[in-house]
Protein backbone atom coordinates (compact mmCIF):
# COMPACT_ATOMS: atom_id res chain seq x y z
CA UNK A 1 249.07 310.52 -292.28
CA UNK A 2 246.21 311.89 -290.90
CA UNK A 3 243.05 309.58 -290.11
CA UNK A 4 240.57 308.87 -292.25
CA UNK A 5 236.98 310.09 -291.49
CA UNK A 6 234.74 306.72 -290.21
CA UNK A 7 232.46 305.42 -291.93
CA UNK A 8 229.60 305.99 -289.22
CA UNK A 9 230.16 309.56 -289.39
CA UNK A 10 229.75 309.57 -293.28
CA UNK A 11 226.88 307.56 -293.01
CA UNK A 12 225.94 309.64 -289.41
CA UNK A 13 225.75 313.08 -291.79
CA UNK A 14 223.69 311.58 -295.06
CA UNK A 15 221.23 310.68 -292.83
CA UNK A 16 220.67 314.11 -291.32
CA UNK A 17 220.86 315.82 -294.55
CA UNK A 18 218.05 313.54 -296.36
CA UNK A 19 215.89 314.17 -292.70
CA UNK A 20 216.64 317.77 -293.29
CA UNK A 21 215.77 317.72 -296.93
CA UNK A 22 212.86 315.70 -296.08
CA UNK A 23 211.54 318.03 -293.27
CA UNK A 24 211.79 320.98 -295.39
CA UNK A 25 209.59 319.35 -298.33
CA UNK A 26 206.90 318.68 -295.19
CA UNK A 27 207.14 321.89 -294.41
CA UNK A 28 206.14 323.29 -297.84
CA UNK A 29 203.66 320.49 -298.03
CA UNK A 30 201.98 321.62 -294.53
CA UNK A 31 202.22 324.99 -295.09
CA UNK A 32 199.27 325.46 -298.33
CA UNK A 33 197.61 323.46 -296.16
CA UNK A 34 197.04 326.12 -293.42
CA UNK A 35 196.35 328.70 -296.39
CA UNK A 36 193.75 326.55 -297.91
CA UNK A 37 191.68 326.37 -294.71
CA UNK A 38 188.40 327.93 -295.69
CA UNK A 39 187.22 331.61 -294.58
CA UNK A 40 184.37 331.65 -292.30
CA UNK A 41 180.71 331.75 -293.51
CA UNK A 42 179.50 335.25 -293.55
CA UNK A 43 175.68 335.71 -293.38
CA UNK A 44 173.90 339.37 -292.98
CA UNK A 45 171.13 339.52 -290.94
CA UNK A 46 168.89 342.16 -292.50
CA UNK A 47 165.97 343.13 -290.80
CA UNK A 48 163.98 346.86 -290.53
CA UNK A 49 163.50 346.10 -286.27
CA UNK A 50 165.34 348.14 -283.86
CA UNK A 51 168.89 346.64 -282.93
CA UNK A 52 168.05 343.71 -280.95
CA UNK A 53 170.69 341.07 -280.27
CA UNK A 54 168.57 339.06 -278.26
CA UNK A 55 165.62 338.91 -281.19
CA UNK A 56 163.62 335.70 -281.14
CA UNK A 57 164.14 335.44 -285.33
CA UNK A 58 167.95 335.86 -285.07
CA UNK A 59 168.35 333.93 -282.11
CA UNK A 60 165.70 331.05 -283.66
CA UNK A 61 168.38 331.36 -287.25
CA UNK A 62 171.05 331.09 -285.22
CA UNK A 63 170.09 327.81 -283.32
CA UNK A 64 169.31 326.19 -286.85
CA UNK A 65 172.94 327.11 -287.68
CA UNK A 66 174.04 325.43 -284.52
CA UNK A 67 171.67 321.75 -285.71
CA UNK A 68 174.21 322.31 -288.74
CA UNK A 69 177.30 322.29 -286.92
CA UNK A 70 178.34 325.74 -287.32
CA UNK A 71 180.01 327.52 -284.24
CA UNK A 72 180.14 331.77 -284.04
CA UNK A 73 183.27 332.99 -284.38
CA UNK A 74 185.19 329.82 -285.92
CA UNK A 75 183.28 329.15 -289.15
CA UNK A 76 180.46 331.04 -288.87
CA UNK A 77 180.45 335.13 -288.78
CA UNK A 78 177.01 336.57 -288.51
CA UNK A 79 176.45 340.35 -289.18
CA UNK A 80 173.26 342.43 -288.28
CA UNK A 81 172.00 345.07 -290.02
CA UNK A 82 168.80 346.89 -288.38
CA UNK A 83 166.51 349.03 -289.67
CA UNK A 84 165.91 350.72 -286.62
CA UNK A 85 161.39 350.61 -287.44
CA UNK A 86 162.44 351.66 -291.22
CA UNK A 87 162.47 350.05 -294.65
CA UNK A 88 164.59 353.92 -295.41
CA UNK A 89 166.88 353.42 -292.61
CA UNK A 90 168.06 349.74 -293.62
CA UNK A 91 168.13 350.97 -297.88
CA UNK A 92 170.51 353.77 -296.55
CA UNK A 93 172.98 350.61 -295.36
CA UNK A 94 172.90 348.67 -298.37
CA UNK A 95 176.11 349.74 -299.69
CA UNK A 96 177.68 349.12 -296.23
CA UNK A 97 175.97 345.81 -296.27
CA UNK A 98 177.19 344.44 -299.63
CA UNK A 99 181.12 345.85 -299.24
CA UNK A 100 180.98 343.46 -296.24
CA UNK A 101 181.26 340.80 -298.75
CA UNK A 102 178.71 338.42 -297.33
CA UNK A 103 178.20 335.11 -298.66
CA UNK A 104 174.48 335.25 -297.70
CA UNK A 105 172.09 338.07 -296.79
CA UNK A 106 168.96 336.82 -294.93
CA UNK A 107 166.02 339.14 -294.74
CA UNK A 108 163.47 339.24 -291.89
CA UNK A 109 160.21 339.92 -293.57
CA UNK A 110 159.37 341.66 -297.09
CA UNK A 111 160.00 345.05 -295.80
CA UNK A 112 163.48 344.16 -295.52
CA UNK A 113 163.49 341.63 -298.63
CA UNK A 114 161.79 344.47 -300.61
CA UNK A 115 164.81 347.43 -300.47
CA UNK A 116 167.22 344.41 -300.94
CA UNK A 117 165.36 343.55 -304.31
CA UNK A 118 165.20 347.53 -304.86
CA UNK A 119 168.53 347.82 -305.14
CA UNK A 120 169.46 344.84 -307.10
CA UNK A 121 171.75 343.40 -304.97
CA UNK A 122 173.20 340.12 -306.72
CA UNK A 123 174.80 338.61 -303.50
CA UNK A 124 171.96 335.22 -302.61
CA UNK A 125 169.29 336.25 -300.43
CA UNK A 126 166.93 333.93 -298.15
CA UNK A 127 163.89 335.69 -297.12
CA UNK A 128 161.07 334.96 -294.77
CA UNK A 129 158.05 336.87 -295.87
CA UNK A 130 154.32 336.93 -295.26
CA UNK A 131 153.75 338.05 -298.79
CA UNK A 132 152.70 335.77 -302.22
CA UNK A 133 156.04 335.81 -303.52
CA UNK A 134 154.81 335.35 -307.21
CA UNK A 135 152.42 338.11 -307.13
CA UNK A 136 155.31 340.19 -304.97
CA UNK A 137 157.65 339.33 -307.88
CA UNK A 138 159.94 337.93 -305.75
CA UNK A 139 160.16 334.55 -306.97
CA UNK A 140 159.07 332.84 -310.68
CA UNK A 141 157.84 329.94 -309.25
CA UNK A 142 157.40 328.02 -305.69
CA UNK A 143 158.91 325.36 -306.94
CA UNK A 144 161.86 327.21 -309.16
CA UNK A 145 162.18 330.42 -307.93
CA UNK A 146 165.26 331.91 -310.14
CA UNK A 147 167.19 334.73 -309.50
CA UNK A 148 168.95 334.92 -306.25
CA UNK A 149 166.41 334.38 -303.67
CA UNK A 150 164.87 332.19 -302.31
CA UNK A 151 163.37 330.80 -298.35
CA UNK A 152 159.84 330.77 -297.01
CA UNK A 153 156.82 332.60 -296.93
CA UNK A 154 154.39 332.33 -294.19
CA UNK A 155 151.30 333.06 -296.63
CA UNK A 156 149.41 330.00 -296.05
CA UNK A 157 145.72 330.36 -297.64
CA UNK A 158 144.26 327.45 -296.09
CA UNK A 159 145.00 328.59 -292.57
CA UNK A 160 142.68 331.40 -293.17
CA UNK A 161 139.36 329.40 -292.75
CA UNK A 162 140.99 327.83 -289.91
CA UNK A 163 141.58 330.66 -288.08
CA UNK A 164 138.10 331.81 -288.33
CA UNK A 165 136.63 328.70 -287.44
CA UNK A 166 139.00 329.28 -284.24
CA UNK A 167 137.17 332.78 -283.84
CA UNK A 168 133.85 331.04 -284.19
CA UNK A 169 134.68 328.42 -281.69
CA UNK A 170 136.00 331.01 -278.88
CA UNK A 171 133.15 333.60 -279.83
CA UNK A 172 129.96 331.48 -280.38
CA UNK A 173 127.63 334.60 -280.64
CA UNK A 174 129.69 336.39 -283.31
CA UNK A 175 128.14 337.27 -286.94
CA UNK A 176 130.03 340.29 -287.74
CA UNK A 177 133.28 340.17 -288.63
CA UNK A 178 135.84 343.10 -289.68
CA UNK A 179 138.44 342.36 -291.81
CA UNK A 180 141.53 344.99 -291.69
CA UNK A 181 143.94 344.21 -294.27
CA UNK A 182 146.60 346.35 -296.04
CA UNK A 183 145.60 346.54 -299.89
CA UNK A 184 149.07 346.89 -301.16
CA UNK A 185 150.50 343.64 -299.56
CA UNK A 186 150.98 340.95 -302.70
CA UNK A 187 148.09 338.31 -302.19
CA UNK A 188 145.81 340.44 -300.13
CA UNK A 189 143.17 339.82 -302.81
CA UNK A 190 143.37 335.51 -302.10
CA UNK A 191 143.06 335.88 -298.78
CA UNK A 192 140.78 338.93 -298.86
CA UNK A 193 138.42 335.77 -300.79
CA UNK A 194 139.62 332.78 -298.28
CA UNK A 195 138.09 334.80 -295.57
CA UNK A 196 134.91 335.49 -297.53
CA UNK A 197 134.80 331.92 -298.61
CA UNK A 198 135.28 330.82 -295.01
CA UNK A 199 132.97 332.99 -293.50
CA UNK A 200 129.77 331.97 -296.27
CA UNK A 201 130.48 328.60 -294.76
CA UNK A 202 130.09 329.49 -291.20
CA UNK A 203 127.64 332.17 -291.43
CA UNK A 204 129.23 334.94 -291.00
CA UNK A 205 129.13 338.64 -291.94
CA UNK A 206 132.24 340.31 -293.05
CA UNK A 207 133.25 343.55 -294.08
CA UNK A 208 136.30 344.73 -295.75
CA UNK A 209 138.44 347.90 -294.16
CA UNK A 210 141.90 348.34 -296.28
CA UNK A 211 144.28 350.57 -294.75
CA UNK A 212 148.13 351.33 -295.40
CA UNK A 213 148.36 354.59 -293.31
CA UNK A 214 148.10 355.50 -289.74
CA UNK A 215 145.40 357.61 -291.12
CA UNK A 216 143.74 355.46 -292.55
CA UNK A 217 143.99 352.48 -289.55
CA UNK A 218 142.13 355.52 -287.23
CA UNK A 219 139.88 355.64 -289.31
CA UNK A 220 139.05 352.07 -289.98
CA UNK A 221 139.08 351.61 -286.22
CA UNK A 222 136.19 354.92 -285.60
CA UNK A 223 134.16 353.03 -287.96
CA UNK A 224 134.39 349.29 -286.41
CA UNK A 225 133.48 350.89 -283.27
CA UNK A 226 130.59 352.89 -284.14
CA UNK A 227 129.13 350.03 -286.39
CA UNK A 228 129.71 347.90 -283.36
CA UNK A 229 131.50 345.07 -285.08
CA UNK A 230 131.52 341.62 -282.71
CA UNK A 231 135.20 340.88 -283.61
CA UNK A 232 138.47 342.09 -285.70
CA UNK A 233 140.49 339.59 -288.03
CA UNK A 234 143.57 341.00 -288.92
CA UNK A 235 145.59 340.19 -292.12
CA UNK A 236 149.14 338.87 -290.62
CA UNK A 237 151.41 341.41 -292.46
CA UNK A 238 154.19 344.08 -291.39
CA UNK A 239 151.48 346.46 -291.27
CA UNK A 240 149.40 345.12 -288.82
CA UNK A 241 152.15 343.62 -287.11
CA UNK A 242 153.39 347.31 -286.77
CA UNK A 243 150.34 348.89 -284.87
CA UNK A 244 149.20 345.19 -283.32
CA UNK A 245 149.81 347.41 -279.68
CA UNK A 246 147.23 350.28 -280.68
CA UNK A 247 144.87 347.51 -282.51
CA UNK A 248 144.49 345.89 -278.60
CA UNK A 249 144.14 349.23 -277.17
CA UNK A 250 141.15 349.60 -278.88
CA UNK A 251 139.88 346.25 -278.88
CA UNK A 252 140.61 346.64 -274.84
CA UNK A 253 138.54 350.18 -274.86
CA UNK A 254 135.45 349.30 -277.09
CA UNK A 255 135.39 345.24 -276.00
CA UNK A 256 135.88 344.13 -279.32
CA UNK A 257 138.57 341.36 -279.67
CA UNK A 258 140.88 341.49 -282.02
CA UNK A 259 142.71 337.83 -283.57
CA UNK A 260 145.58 337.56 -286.07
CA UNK A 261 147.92 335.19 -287.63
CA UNK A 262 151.23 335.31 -285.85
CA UNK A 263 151.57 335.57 -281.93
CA UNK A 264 153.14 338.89 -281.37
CA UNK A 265 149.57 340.34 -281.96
CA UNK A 266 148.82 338.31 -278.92
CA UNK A 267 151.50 338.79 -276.90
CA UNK A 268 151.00 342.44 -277.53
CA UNK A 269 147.51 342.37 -275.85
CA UNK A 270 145.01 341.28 -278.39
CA UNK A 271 142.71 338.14 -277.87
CA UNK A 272 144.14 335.05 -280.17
CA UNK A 273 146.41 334.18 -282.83
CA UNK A 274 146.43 331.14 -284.86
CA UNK A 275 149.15 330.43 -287.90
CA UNK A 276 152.26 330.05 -288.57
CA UNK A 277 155.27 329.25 -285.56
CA UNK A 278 157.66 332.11 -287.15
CA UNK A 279 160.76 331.13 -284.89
CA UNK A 280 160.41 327.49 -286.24
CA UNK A 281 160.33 328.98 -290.09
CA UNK A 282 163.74 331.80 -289.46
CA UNK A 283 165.24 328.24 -287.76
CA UNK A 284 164.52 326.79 -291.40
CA UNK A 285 165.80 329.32 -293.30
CA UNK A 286 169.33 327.87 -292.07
CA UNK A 287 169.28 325.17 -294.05
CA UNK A 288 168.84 327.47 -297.17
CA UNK A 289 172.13 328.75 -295.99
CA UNK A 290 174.10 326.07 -295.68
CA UNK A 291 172.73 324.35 -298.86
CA UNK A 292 173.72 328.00 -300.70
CA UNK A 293 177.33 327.50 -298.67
CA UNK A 294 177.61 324.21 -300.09
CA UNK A 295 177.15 325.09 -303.46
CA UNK A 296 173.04 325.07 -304.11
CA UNK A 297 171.64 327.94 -306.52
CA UNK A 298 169.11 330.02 -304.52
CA UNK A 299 166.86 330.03 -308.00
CA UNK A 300 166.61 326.50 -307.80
CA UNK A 301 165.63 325.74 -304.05
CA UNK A 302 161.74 325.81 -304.08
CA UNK A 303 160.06 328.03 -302.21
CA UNK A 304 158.63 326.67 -298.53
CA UNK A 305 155.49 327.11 -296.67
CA UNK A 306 155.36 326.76 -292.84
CA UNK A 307 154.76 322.86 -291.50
CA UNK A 308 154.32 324.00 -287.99
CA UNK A 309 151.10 325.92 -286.51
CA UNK A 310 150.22 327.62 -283.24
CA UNK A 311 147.12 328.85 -281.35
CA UNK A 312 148.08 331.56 -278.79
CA UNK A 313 145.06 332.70 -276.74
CA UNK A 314 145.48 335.39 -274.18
CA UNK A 315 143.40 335.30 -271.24
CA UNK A 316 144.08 338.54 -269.35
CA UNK A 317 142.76 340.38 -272.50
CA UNK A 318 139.89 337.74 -272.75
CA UNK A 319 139.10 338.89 -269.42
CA UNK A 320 139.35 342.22 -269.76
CA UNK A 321 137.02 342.59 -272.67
CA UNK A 322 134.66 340.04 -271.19
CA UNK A 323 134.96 336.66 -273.32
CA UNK A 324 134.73 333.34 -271.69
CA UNK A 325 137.33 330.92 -273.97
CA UNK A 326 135.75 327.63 -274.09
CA UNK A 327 137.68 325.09 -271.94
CA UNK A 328 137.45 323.03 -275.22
CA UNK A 329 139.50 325.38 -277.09
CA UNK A 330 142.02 326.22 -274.07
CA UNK A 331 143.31 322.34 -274.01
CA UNK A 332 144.11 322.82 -277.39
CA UNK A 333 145.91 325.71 -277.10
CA UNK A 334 149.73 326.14 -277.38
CA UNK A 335 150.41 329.15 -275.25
CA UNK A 336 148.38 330.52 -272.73
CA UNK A 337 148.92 333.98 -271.78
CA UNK A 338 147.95 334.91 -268.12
């Protein structure tokens, strides 16, 4: 009679049978697991500048993504979309833009915000724009802005009287003042008063130039010079923003400084800026994302105005076109340029 099997081998192969059975349940247990992992966050960068990796506004968004915890390339894809100097030239990408399926588009500045609204895009948009966002249409309400955008806008009314107190302060002799401002920017008309208002109180002389054009800027400018205006305030919008290099060439030629609101104008050769610190508001706009990422509504995240301020005075112009900054002024100063 042949021997009969042991009972530690019987018991030897249920064993290994249940661990089989039970590693094969694990592995359908582990492997939804690995599907389930979340797809990366996938923001467009839309902005109307030539392509510019290394842009201070991008780079400034992406360090606020970085406070947050995100890391490019593992759960966080950024895409940008340039304009290369046109509002045209980023519409024409749109459709690109929106088949990329991004979770967020972020606009740098109305004149990429305002295509992007054009075209009725539905995916959430945060936007950081100089403009009134009621009067723009952008946005129902600061505090409730429905729809599906929503971020910060750098149109701060009470900074206006500041900044030409500033002017007063660095140009003591000054009494008349030339405002350039583009007409069609939404809000023009409040600030167009805040700088009326402001200069009433300090004593001040100002007259209005609107201009939208190249045209019309040349024209503005042959005017200031032959009326021999004692300074330039300039309206912080795209428009000025976008010839801030020819208004310093002729502040630089006729001696008539030139101050603005954000500190490209300086850094591009005019006198002074004082307002807003625009890297510090695109680093903001990060949270907006990762509040949208996390479920948030864009139409109900209120709209936010800057909390950080900057005075930029540059002394090579100043001594170019003959101005003496008072040492009072210079200590209180964020950025000198020499």
């Amino acid at each position: 009679m042949p021997p009969r099997p042991s009972k530690t081998i019987s018991t030897t192969r249920r064993w290994l049978c249940g661990a089989l059975a039970f590693l094969a349940l694990g592995m359908t247990a582990v492997l939804p697991l690995h599907a389930q992992v979340p797809r990366p966050l996938r923001v467009a960068w839309a902005s109307i500048e030539r392509a510019n990796p290394a842009s201070p506004y991008l780079e400034a968004f992406r360090s606020g993504m970085r406070e947050l915890g995100y890391t490019e390339g593992k759960d966080l894809v950024i895409d940008p979309w340039w304009g290369e100097g046109t509002e045209a030239r980023l519409a024409q990408q749109i459709d690109a833009m929106v088949r990329s399926q991004p979770d967020v588009i972020v606009a740098q500045g109305g004149l990429a915000l305002h295509p992007l609204m054009v075209a009725q895009v539905k995916i959430p948009i945060v936007f950081g724009v100089s403009a009134d966002p009621i009067e723009a249409k952008i946005a129902e309400s600061f505090a409730r802005p429905g729809g599906n955008a929503t971020g910060m806008t750098f149109f701060a009314l009470e900074l206006v009287g500041k900044r030409m107190q500033i002017m007063k302060e660095a140009l003591p002799t000054m009494k008349r003042v030339a405002l350039l401002a583009d007409p069609q920017h939404p809000g023009q008309h409040k600030e167009l008063a805040a700088a009326q208002a402001a200069a009433d109180n300090l004593g001040l002389q100002v007259s209005y130039f609107p201009v939208h054009s190249e045209a019309e800027l040349e024209s503005a400018l042959a005017d200031i010079a032959h009326a021999r205006f004692d300074a330039i305030l300039a309206f912080s919008d795209g428009f000025t923003q976008s010839f801030a290099g020819r208004i310093a060439e002729f502040s630089l030629q006729q001696r008539i400084p030139a101050v603005d609101g954000w500190s490209p104008f300086a850094r591009q050769g005019n006198l002074m800026i004082y307002g807003p610190v625009l890297e510090e508001c695109y680093r903001r706009l990060a949270v907006y994302v990762d509040k949208i990422r996390k479920g948030a509504r864009p139409g109900d995240l209120p709209i936010e105005l800057p909390t950080k301020v900057e005075l930029v005075i540059n002394l090579k112009t100043a001594s170019r076109i003959g101005v003496t900054i008072p040492q009072a002024l210079l200590l209180r100063a964020d950025e000198l340029i020499k």
